[in-house]
PDB file of N, CA and C in Angstrom:
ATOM      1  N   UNK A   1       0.857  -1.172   0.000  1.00  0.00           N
ATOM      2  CA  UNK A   1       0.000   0.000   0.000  1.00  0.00           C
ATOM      3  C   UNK A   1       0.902   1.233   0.000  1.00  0.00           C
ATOM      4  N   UNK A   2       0.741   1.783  -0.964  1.00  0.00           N
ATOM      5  CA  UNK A   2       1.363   3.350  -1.328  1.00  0.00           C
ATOM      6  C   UNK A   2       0.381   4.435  -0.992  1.00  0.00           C
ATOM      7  N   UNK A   3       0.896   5.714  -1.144  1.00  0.00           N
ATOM      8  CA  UNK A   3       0.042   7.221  -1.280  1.00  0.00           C
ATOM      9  C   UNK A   3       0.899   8.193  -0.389  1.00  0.00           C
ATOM     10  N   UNK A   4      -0.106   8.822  -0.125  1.00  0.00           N
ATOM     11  CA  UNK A   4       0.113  10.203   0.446  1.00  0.00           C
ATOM     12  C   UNK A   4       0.483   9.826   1.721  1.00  0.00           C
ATOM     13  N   UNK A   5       0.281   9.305   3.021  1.00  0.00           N
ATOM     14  CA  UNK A   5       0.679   8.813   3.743  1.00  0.00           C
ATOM     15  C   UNK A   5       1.675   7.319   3.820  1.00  0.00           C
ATOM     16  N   UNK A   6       3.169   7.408   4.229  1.00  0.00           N
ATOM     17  CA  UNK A   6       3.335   6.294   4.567  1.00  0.00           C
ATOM     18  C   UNK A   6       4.450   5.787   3.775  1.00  0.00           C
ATOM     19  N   UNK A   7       4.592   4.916   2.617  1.00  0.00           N
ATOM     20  CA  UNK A   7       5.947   4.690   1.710  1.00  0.00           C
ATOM     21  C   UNK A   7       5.172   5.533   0.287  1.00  0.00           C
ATOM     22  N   UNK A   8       6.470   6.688  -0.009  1.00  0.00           N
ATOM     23  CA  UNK A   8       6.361   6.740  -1.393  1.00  0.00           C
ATOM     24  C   UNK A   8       5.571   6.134  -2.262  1.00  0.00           C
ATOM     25  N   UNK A   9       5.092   6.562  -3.245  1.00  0.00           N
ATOM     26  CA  UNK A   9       4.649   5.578  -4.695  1.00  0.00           C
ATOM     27  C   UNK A   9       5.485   4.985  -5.299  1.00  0.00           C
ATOM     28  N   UNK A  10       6.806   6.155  -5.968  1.00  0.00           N
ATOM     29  CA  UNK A  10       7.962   5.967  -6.543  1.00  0.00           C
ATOM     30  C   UNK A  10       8.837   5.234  -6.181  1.00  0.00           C
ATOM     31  N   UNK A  11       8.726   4.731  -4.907  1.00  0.00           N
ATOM     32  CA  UNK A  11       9.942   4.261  -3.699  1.00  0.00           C
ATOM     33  C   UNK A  11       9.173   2.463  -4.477  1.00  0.00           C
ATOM     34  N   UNK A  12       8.069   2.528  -4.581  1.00  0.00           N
ATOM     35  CA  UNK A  12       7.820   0.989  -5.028  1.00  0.00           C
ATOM     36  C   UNK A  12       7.561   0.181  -6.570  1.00  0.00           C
ATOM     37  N   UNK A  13       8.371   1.337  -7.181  1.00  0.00           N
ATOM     38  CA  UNK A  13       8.586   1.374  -8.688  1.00  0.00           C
ATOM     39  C   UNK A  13      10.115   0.633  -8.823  1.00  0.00           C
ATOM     40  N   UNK A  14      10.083  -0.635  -9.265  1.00  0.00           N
ATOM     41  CA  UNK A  14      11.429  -1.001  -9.919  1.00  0.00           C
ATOM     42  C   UNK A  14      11.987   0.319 -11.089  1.00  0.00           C
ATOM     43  N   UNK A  15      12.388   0.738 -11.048  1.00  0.00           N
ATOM     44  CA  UNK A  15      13.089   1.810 -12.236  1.00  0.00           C
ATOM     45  C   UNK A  15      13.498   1.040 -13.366  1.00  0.00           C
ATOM     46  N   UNK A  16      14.907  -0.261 -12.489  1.00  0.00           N
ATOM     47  CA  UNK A  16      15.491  -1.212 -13.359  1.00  0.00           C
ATOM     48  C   UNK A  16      14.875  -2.300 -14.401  1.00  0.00           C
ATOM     49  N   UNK A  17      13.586  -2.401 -13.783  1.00  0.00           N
ATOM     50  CA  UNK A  17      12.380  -3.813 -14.211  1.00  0.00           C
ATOM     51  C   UNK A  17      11.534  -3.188 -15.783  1.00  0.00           C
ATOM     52  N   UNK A  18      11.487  -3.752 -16.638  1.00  0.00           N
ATOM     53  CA  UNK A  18      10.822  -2.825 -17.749  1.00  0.00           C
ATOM     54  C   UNK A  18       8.870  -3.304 -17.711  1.00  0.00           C
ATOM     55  N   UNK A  19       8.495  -2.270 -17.600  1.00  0.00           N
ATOM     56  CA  UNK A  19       6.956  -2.684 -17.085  1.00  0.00           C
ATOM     57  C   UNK A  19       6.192  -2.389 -18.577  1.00  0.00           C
ATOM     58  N   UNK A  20       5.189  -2.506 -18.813  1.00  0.00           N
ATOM     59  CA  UNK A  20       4.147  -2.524 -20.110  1.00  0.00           C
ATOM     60  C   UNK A  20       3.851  -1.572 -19.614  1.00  0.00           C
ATOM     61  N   UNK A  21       3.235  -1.240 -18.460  1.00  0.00           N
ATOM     62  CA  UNK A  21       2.682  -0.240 -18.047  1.00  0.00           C
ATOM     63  C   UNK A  21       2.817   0.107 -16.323  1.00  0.00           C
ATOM     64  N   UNK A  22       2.840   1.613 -16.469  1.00  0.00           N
ATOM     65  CA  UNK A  22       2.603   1.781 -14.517  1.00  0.00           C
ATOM     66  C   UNK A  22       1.754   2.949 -14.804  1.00  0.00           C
ATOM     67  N   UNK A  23       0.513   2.733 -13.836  1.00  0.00           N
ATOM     68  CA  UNK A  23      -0.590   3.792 -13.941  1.00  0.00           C
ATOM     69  C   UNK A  23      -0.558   4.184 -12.152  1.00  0.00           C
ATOM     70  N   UNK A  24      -0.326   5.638 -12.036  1.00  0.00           N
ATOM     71  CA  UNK A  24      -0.249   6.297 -10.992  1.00  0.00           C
ATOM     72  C   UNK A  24      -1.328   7.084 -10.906  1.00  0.00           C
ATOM     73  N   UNK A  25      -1.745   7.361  -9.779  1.00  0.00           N
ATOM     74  CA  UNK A  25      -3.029   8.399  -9.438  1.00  0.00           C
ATOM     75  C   UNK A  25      -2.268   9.261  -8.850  1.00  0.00           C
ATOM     76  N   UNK A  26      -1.796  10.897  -9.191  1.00  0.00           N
ATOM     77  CA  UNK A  26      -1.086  11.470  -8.171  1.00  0.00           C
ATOM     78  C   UNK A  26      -2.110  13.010  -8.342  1.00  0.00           C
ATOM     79  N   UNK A  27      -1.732  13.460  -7.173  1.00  0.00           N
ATOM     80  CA  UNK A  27      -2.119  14.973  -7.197  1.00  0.00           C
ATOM     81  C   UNK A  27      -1.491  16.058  -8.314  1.00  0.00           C
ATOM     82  N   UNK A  28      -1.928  16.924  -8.081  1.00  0.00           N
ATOM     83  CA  UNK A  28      -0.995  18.517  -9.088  1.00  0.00           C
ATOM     84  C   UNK A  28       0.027  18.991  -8.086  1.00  0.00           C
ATOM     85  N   UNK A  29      -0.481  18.466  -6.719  1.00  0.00           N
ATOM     86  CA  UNK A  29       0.525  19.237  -5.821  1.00  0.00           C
ATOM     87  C   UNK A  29       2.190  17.868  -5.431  1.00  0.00           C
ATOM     88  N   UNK A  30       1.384  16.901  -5.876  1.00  0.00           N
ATOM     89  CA  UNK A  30       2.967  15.786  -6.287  1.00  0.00           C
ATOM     90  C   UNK A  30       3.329  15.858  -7.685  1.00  0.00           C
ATOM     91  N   UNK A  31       2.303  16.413  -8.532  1.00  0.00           N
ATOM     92  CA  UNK A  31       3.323  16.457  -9.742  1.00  0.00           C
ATOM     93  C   UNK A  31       4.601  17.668 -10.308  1.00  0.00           C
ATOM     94  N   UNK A  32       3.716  18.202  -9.137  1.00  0.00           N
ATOM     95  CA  UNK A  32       4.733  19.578  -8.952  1.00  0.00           C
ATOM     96  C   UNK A  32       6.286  18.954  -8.875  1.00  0.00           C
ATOM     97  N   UNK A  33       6.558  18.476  -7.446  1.00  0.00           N
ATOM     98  CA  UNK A  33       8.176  17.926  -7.320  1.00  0.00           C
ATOM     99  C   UNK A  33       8.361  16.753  -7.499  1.00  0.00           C
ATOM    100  N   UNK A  34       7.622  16.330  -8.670  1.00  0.00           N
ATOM    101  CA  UNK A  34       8.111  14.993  -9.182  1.00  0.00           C
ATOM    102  C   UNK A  34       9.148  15.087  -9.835  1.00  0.00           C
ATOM    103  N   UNK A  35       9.940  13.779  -9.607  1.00  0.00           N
ATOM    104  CA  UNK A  35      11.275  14.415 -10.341  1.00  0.00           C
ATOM    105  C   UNK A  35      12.072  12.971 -11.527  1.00  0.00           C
ATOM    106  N   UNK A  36      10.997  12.064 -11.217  1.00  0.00           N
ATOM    107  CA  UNK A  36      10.819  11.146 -12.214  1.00  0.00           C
ATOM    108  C   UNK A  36      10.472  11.423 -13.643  1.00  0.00           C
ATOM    109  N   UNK A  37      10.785  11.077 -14.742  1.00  0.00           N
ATOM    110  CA  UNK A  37      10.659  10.975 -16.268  1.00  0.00           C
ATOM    111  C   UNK A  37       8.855  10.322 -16.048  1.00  0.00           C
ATOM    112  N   UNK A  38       7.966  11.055 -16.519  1.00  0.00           N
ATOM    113  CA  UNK A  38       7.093  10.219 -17.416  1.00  0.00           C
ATOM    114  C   UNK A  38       6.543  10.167 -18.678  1.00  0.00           C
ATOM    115  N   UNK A  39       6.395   9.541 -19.316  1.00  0.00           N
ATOM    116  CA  UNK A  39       5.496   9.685 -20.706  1.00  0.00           C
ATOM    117  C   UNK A  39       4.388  10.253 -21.364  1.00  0.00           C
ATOM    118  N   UNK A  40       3.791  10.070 -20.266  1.00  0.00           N
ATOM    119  CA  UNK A  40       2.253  10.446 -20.371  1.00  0.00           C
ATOM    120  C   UNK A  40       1.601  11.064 -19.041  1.00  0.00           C
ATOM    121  N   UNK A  41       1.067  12.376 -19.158  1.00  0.00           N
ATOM    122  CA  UNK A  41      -0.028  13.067 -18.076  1.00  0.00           C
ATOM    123  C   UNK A  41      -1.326  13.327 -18.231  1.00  0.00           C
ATOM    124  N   UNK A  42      -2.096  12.785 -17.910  1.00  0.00           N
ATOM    125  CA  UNK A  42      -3.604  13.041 -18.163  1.00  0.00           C
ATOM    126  C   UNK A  42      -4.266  13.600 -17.092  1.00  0.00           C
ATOM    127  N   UNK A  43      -4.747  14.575 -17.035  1.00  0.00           N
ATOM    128  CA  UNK A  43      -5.671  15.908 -16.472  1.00  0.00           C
ATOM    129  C   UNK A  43      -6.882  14.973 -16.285  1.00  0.00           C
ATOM    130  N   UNK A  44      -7.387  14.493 -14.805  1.00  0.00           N
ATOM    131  CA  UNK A  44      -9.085  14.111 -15.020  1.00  0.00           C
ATOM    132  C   UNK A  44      -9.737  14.786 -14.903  1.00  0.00           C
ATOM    133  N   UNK A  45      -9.813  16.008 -13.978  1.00  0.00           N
ATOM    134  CA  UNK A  45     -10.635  16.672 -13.456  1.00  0.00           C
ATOM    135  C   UNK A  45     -10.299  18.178 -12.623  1.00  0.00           C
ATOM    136  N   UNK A  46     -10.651  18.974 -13.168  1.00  0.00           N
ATOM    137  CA  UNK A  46     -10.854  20.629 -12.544  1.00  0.00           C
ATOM    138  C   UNK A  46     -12.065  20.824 -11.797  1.00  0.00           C
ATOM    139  N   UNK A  47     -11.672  20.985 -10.552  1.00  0.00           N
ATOM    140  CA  UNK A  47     -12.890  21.520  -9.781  1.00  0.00           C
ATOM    141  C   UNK A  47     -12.636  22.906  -9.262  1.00  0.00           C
ATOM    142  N   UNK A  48     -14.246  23.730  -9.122  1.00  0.00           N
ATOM    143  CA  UNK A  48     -13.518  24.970  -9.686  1.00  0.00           C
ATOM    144  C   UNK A  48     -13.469  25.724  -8.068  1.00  0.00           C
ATOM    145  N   UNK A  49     -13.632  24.927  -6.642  1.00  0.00           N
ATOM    146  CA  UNK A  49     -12.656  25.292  -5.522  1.00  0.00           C
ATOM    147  C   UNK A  49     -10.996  25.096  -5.557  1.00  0.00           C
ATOM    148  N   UNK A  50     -10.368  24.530  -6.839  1.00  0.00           N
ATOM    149  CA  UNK A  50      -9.213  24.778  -7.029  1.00  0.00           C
ATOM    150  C   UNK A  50      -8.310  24.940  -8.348  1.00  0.00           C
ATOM    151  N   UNK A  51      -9.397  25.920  -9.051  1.00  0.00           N
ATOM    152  CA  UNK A  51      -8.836  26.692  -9.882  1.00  0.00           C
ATOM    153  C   UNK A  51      -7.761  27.459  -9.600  1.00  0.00           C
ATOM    154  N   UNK A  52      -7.701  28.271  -8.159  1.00  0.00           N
ATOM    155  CA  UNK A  52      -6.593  29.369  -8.002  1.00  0.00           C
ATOM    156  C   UNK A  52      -5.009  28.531  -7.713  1.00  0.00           C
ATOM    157  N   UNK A  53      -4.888  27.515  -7.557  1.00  0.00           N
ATOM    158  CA  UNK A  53      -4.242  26.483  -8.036  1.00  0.00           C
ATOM    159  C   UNK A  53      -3.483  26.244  -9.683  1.00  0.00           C
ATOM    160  N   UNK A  54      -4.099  25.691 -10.239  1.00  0.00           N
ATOM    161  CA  UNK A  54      -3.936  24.819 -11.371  1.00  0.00           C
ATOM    162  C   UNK A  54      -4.446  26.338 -12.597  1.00  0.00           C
TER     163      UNK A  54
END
């Protein structure tokens, strides 16, 4: 079990291991100091109590 509390997400990512796929659920406020390479970012949802944000 990963998230916001507790061990990293990233901390349970082989880096070395070649995966088909890794699908992460992260915030705007972890993608901020992410400091990992990814491929792909997909936006689900704007809610507009945190527009002054994003």
């Amino acid at each position: 079990m990963v998230g916001n509390i507790g061990n990293p997400v990233l901390d349970s990512v082989d880096f070395d291991k070649e995966y088909d796929y890794v699908i992460i659920e992260l915030s705007s406020y972890m993608l901020e100091t992410l400091q990992k390479n990814n491929y792909i970012s997909v936006l689900g949802a704007i809610f507009p109590e945190h527009l002054d944000w994003h």
